[in-house]
Protein backbone atom coordinates (compact mmCIF):
# COMPACT_ATOMS: atom_id res chain seq x y z
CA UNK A 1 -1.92 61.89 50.80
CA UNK A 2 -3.26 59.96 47.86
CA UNK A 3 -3.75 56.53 47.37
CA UNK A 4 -1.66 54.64 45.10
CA UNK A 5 -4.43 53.57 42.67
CA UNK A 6 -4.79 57.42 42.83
CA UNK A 7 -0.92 58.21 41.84
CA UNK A 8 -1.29 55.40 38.78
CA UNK A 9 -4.38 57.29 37.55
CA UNK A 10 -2.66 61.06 37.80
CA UNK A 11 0.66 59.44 36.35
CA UNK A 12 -1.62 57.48 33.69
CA UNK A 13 -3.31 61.33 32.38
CA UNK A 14 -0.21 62.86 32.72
CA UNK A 15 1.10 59.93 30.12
CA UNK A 16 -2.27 59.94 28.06
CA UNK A 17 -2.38 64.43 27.38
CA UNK A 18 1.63 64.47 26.68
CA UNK A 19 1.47 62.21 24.12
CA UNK A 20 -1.83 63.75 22.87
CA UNK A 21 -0.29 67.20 22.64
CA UNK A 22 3.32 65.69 20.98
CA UNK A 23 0.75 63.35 18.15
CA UNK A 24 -1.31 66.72 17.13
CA UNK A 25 1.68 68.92 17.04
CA UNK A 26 4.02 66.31 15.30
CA UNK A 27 1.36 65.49 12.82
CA UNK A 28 0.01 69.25 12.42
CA UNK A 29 3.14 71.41 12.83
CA UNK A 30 6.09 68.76 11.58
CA UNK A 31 8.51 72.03 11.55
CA UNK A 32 9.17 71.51 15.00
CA UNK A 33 10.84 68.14 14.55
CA UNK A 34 13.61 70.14 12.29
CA UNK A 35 14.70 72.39 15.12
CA UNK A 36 15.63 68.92 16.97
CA UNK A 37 17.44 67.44 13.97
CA UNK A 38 14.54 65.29 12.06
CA UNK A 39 15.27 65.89 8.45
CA UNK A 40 12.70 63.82 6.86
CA UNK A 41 9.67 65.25 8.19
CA UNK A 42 7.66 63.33 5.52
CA UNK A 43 8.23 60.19 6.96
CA UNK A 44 7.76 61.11 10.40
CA UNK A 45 4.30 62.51 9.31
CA UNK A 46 3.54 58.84 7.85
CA UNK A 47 4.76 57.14 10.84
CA UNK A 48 2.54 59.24 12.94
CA UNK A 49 -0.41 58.52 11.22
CA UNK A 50 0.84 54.78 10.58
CA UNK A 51 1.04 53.32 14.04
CA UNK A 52 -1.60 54.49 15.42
CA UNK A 53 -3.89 52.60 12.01
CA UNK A 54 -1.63 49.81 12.89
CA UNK A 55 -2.38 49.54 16.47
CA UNK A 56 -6.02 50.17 16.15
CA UNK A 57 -6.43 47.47 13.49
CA UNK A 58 -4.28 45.24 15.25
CA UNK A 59 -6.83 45.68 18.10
CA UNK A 60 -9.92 45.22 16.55
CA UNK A 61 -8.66 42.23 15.06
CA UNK A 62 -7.83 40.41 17.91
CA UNK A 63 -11.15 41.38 19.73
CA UNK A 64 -12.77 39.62 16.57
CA UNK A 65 -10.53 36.74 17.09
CA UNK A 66 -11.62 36.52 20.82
CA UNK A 67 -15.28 36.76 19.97
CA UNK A 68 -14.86 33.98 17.28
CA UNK A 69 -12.67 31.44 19.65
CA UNK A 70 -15.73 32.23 22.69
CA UNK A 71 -17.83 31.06 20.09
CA UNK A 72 -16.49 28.27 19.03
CA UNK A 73 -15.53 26.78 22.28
CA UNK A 74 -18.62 27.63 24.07
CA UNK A 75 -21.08 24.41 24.13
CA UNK A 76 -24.72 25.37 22.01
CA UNK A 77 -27.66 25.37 24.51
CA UNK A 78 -30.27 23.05 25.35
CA UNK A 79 -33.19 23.15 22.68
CA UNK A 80 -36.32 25.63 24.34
CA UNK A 81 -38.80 21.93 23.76
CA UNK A 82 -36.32 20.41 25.96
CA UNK A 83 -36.31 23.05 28.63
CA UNK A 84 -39.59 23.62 28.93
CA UNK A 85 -40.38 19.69 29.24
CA UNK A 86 -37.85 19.31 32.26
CA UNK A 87 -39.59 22.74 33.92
CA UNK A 88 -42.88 21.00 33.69
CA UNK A 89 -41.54 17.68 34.88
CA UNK A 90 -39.82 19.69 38.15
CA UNK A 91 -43.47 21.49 38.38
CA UNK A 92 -45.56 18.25 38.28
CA UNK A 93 -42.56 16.49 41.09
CA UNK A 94 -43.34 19.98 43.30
CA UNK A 95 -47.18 19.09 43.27
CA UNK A 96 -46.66 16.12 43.78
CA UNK A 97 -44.51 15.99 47.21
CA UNK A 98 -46.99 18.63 48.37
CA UNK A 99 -50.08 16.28 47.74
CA UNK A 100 -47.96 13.53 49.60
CA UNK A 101 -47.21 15.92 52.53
CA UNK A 102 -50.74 17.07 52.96
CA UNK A 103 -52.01 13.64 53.33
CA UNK A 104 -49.25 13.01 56.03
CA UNK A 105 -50.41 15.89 57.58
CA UNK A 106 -53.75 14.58 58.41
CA UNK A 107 -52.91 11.49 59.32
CA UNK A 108 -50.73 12.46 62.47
CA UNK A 109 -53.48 13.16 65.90
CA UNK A 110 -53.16 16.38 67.36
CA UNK A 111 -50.90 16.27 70.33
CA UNK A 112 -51.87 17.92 73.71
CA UNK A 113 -49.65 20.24 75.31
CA UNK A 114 -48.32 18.69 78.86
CA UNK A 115 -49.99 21.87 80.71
CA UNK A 116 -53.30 20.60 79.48
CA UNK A 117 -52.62 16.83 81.07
């Protein structure tokens, strides 16, 4: 038994090489389409080639048009002076709480353990 992402994917290929075999043969060997009562086989050669172009630029045009709204909606980042300043600021805070914590540190006496009472 397959799964039913499985069936989409054999169903999809099944789709995808029919229509491959029918665009060569329509666009290669057109004489076929007269036997099934296409009389203009001219313009069915044009269309064949046609919508595909269409679809394609149609595509590649609204993957530009994504590209150039991300980029024009997306905020510009920080300036590298600017980053680097608040990484050393964050770097000097760091050194700073440990210096404070050391001192703490040996300031507190040693406790003694209650066994050694």
């Amino acid at each position: 038994m397959v799964s039913k992402d499985q069936a989409i994917g054999g169903a999809i290929f099944i789709i995808c090489v029919v229509i491959a075999i029918l665009y060569v043969v329509t666009l290669f060997y057109p004489q076929w389409l007269v036997g099934i009562g296409v009389s203009d086989v001219s313009a069915v050669r044009f269309w064949v080639v046609a919508i595909p172009v269409f679809i394609a630029f149609v595509a590649v045009m609204a993957i530009g048009a994504w590209i150039g709204w991300t980029m024009a909606t997306t905020p510009p980042p920080k300036p590298i002076e600017e980053i680097t300043s608040e990484l050393e600021e964050k770097k000097e805070e760091t050194t700073e709480t440990a210096e404070v914590e050391e001192t703490k540190e040996e300031k507190k006496p040693e406790r003694k353990a209650k066994s050694e009472k």
